[in-house]
N, C-alpha and C. Protein backbone atom coordinates (compact mmCIF):
# COMPACT_ATOMS: atom_id res chain seq x y z
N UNK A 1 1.42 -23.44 -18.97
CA UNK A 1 2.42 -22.39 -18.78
C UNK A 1 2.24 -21.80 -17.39
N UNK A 2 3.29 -21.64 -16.56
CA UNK A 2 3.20 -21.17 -15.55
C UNK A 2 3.30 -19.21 -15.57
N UNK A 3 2.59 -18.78 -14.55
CA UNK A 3 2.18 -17.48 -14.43
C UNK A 3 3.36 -16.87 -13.32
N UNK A 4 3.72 -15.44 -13.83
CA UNK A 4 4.74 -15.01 -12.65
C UNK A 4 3.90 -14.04 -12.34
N UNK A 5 4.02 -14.13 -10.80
CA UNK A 5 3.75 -13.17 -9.74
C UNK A 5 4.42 -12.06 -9.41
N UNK A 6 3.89 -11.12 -8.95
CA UNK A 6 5.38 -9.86 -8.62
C UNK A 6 3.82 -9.38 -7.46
N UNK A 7 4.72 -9.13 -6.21
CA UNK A 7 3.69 -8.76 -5.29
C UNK A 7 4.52 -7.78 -4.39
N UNK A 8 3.82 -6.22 -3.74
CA UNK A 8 4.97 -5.18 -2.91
C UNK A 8 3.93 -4.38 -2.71
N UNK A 9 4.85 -3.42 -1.77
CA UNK A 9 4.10 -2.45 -1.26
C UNK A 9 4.68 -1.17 -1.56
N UNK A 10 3.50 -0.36 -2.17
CA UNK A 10 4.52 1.04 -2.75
C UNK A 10 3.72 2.18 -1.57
N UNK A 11 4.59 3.43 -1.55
CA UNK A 11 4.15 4.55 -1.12
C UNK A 11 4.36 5.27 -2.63
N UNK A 12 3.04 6.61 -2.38
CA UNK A 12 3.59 7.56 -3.52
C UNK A 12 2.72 8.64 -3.03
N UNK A 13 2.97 9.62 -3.98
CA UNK A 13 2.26 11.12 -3.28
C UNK A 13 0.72 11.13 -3.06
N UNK A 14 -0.22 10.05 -3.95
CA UNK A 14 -1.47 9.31 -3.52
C UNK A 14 -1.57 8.96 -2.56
N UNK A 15 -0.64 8.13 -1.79
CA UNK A 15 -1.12 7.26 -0.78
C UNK A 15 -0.17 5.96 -0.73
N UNK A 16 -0.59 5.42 0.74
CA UNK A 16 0.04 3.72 0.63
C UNK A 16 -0.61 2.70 0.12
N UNK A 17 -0.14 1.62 -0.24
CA UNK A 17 -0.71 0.54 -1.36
C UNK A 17 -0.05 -0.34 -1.35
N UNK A 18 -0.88 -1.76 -1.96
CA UNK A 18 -0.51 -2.38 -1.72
C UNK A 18 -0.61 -3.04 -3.29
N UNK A 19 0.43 -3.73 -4.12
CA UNK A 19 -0.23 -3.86 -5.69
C UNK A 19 0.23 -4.95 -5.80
N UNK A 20 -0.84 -5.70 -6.52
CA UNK A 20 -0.24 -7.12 -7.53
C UNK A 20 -0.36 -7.24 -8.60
N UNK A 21 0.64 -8.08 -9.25
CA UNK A 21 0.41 -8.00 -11.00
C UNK A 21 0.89 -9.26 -11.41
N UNK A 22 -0.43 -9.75 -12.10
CA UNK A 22 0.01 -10.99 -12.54
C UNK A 22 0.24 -10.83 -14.10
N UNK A 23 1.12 -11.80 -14.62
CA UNK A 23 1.14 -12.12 -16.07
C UNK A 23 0.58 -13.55 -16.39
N UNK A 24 -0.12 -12.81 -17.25
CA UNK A 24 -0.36 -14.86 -18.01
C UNK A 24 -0.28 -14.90 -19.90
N UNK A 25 -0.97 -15.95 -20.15
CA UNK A 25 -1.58 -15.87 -21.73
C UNK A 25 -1.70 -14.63 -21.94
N UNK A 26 -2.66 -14.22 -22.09
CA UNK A 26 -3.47 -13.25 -22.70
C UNK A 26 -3.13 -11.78 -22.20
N UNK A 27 -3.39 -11.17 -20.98
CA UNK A 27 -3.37 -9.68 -20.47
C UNK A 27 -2.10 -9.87 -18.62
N UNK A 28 -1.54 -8.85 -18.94
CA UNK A 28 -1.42 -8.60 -17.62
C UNK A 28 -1.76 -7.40 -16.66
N UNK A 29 -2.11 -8.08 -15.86
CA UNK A 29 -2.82 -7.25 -14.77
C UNK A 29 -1.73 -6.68 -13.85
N UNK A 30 -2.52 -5.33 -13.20
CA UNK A 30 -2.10 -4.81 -12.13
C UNK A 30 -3.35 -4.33 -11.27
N UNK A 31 -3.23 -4.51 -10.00
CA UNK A 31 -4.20 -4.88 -8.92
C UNK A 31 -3.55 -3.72 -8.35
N UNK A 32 -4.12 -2.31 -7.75
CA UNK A 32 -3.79 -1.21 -6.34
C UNK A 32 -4.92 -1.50 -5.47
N UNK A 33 -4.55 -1.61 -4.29
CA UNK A 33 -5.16 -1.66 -3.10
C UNK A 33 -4.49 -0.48 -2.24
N UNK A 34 -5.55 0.76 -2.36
CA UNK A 34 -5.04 2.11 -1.50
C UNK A 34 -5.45 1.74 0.22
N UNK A 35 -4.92 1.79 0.71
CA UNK A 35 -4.64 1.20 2.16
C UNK A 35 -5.47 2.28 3.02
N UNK A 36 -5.63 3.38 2.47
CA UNK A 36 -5.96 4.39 3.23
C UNK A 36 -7.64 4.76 3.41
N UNK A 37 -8.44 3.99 2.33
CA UNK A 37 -9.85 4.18 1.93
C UNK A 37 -10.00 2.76 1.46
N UNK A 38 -9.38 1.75 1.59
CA UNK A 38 -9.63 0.50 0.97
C UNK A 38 -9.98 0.02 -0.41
N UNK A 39 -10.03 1.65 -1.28
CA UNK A 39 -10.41 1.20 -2.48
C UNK A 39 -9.21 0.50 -3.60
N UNK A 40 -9.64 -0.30 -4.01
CA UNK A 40 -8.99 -0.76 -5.21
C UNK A 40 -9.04 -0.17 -6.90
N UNK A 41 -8.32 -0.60 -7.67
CA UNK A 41 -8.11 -0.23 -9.14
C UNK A 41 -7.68 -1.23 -9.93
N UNK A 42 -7.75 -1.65 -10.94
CA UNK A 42 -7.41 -2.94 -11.93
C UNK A 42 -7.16 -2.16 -12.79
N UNK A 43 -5.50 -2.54 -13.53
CA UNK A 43 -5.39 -2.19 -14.73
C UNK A 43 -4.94 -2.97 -15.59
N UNK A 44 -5.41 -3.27 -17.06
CA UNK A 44 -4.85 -4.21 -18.32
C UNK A 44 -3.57 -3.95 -18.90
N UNK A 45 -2.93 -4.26 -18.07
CA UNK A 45 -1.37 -3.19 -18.48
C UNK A 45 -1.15 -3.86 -20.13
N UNK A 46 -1.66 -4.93 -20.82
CA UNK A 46 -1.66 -4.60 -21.96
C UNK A 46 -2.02 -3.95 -23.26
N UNK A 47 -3.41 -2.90 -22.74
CA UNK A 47 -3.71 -2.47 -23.51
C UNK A 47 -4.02 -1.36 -23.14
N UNK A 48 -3.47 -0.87 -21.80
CA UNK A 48 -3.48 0.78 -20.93
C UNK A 48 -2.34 0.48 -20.27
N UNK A 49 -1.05 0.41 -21.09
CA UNK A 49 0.41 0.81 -20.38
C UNK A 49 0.63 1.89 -19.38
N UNK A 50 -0.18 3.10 -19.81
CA UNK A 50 0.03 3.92 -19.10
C UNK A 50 -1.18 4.22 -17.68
N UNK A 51 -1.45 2.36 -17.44
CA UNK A 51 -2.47 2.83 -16.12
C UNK A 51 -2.89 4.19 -16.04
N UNK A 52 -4.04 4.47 -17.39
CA UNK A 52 -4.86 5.51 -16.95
C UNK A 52 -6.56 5.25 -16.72
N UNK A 53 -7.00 3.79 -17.44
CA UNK A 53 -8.33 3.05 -17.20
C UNK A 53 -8.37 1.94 -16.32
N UNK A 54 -8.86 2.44 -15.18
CA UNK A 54 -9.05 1.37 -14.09
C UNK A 54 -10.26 1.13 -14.50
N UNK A 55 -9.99 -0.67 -15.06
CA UNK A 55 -11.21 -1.48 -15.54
C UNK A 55 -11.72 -2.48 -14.22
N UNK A 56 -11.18 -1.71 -12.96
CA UNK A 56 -12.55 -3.05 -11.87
C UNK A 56 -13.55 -3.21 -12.34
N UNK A 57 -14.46 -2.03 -12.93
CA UNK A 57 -15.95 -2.04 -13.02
C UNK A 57 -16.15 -3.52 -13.74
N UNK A 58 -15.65 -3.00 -14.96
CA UNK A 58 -15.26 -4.40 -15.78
C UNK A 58 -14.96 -5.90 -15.82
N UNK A 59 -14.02 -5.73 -14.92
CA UNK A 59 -13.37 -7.62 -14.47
C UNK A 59 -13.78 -7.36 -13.00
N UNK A 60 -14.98 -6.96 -12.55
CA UNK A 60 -14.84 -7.52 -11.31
C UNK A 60 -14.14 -8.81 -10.51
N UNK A 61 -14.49 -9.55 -11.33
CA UNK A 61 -13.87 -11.53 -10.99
C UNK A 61 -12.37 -11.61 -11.00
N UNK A 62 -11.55 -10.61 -12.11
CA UNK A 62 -10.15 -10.31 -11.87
C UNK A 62 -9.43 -9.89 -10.35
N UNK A 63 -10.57 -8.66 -10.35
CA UNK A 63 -10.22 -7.57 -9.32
C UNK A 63 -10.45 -8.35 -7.99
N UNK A 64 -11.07 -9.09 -7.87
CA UNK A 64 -11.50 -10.21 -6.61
C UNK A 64 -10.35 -11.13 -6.48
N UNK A 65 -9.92 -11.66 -7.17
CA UNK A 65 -9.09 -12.60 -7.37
C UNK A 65 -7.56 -11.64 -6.83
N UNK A 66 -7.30 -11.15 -7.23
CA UNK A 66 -5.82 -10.47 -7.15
C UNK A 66 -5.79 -10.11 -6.05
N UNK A 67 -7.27 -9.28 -5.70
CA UNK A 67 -7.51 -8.84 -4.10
C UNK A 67 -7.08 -9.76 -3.38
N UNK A 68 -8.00 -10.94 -3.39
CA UNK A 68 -7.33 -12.39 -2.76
C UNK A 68 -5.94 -12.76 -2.42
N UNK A 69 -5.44 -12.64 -3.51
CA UNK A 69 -4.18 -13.32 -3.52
C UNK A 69 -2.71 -12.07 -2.76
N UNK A 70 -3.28 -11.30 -2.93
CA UNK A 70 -2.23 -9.58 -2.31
C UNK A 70 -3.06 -10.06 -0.72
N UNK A 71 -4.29 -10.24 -0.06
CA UNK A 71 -4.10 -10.52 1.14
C UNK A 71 -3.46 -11.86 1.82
N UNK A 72 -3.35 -12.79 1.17
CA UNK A 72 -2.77 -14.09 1.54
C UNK A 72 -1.79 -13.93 1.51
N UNK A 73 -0.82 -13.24 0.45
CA UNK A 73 0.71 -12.83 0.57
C UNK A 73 0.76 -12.38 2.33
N UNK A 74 0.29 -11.28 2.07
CA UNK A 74 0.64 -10.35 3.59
C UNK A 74 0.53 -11.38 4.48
N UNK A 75 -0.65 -12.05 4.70
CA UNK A 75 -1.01 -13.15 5.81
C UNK A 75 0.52 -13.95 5.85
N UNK A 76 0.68 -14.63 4.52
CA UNK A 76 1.78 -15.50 4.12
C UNK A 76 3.34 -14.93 4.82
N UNK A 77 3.59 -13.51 4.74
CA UNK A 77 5.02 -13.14 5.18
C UNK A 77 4.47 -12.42 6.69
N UNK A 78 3.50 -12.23 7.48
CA UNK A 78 2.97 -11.80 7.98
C UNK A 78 3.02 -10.12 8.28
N UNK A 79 2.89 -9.38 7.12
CA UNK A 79 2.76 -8.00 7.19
C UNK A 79 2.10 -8.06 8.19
N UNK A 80 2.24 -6.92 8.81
CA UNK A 80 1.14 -5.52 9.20
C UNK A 80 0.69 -4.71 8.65
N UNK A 81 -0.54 -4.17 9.03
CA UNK A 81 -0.73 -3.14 8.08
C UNK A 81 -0.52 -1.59 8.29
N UNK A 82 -0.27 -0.74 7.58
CA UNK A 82 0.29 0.62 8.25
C UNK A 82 -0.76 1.18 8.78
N UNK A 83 -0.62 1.99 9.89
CA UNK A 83 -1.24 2.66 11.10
C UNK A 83 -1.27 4.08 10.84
N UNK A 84 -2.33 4.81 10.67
CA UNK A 84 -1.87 6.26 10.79
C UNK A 84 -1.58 6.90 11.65
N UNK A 85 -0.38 7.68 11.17
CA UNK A 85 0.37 8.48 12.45
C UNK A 85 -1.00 9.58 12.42
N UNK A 86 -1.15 9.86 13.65
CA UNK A 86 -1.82 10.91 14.27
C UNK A 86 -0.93 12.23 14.78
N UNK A 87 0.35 12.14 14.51
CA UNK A 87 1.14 12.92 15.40
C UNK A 87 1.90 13.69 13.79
N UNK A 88 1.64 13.28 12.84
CA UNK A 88 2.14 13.76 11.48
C UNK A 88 2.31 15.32 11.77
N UNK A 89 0.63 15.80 11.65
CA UNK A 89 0.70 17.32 11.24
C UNK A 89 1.73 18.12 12.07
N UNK A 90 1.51 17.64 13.87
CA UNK A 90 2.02 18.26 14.61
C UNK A 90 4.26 18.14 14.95
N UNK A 91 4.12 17.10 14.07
CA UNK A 91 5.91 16.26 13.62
C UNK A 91 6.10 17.71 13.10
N UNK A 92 5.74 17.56 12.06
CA UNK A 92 5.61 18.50 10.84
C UNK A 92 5.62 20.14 10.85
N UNK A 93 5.32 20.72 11.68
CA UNK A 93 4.77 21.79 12.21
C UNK A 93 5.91 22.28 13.31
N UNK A 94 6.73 21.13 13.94
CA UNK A 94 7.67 21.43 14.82
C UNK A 94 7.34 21.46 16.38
N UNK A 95 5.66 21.37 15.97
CA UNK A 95 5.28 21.32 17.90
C UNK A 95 5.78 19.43 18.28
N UNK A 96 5.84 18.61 17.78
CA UNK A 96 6.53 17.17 18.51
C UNK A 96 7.91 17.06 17.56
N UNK A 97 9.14 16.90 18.45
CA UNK A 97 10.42 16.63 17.33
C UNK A 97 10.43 15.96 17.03
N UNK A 98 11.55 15.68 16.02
CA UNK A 98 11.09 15.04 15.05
C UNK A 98 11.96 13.05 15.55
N UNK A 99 11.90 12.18 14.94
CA UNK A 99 12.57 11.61 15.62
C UNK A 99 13.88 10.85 14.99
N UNK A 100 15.01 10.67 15.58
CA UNK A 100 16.28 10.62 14.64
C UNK A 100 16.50 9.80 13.61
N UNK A 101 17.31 9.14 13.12
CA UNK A 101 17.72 8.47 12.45
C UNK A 101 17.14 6.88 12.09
N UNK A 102 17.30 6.46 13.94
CA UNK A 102 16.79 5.32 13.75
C UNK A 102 15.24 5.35 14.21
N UNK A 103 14.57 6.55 13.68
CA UNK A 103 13.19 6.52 14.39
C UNK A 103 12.63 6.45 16.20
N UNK A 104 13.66 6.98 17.00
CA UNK A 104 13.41 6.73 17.74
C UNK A 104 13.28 8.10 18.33
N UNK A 105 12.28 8.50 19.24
CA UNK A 105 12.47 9.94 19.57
C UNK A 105 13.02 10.38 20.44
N UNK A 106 13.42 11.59 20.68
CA UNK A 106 14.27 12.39 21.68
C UNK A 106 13.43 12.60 23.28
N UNK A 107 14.11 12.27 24.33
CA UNK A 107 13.56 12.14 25.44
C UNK A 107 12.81 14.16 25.80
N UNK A 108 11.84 14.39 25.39
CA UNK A 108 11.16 16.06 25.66
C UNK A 108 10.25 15.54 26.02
N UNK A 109 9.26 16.41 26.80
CA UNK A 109 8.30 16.32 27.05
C UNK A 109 6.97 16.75 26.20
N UNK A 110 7.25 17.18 24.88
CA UNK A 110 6.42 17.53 24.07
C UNK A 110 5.69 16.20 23.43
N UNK A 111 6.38 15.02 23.24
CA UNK A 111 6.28 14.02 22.85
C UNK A 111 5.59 12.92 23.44
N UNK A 112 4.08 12.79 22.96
CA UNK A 112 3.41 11.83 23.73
C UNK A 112 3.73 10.83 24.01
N UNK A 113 3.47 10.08 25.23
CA UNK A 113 4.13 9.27 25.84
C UNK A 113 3.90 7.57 24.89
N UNK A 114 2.53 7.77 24.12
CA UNK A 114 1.98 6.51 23.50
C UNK A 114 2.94 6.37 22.31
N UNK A 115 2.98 8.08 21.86
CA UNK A 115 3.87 7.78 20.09
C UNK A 115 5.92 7.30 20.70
N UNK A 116 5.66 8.13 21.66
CA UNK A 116 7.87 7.48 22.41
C UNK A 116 7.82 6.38 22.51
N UNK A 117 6.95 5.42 22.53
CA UNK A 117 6.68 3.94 22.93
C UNK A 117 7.04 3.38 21.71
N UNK A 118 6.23 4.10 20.63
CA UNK A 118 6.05 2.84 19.30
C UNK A 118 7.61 2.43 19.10
């Protein structure tokens, strides 16, 4: 029997991530990879629907495996990986404006010359 894959990248009020979830026989898994601290989480989405027991401790050999396969994807479509803005708090705060629509910022001089580049 063949196994379906589902592989993406979520944001949420935690953090950025990166998750995989395989189905097979027996259990399906879900793999988080928090982008921000590198830690991971494994969950048995068949028998903790409500991802509240992250069993890595447990399936380490799972949690390795999925790890695996969520970095070869990225390699495979060639993600990048997200960068932290350094310029957030101060976006935020109103001391750098903000930048429009299509992300691009407004020619001021408040605006470091490295972040007007990206």
């Amino acid at each position: 029997m063949r196994t379906a894959r589902s592989i993406t990248a979520a944001t949420s009020r935690r953090g950025t991530s990166g998750i995989v979830r395989r189905t097979g026989l027996c259990r399906d898994w879900k793999l988080i990879e928090w982008y921000e601290d590198g830690r991971t989480e494994l969950y048995d989405l068949v028998n903790d629907v409500s991802e509240s027991f992250d069993c890595s401790d447990q399936h380490p050999e799972k949690a390795a495996a999925l790890l695996q396969r969520l970095r070869e994807w990225r390699e495979e479509i060639g993600a990048g990986m997200p960068i932290e803005n350094k310029w957030y708090d101060d976006i935020i705060a109103g001391r750098i404006p903000r930048p429009d629509g299509g992300g691009n910022f407004p020619d001021d001089p408040s605006v470091p010359p490295e972040l007007a580049a990206l």
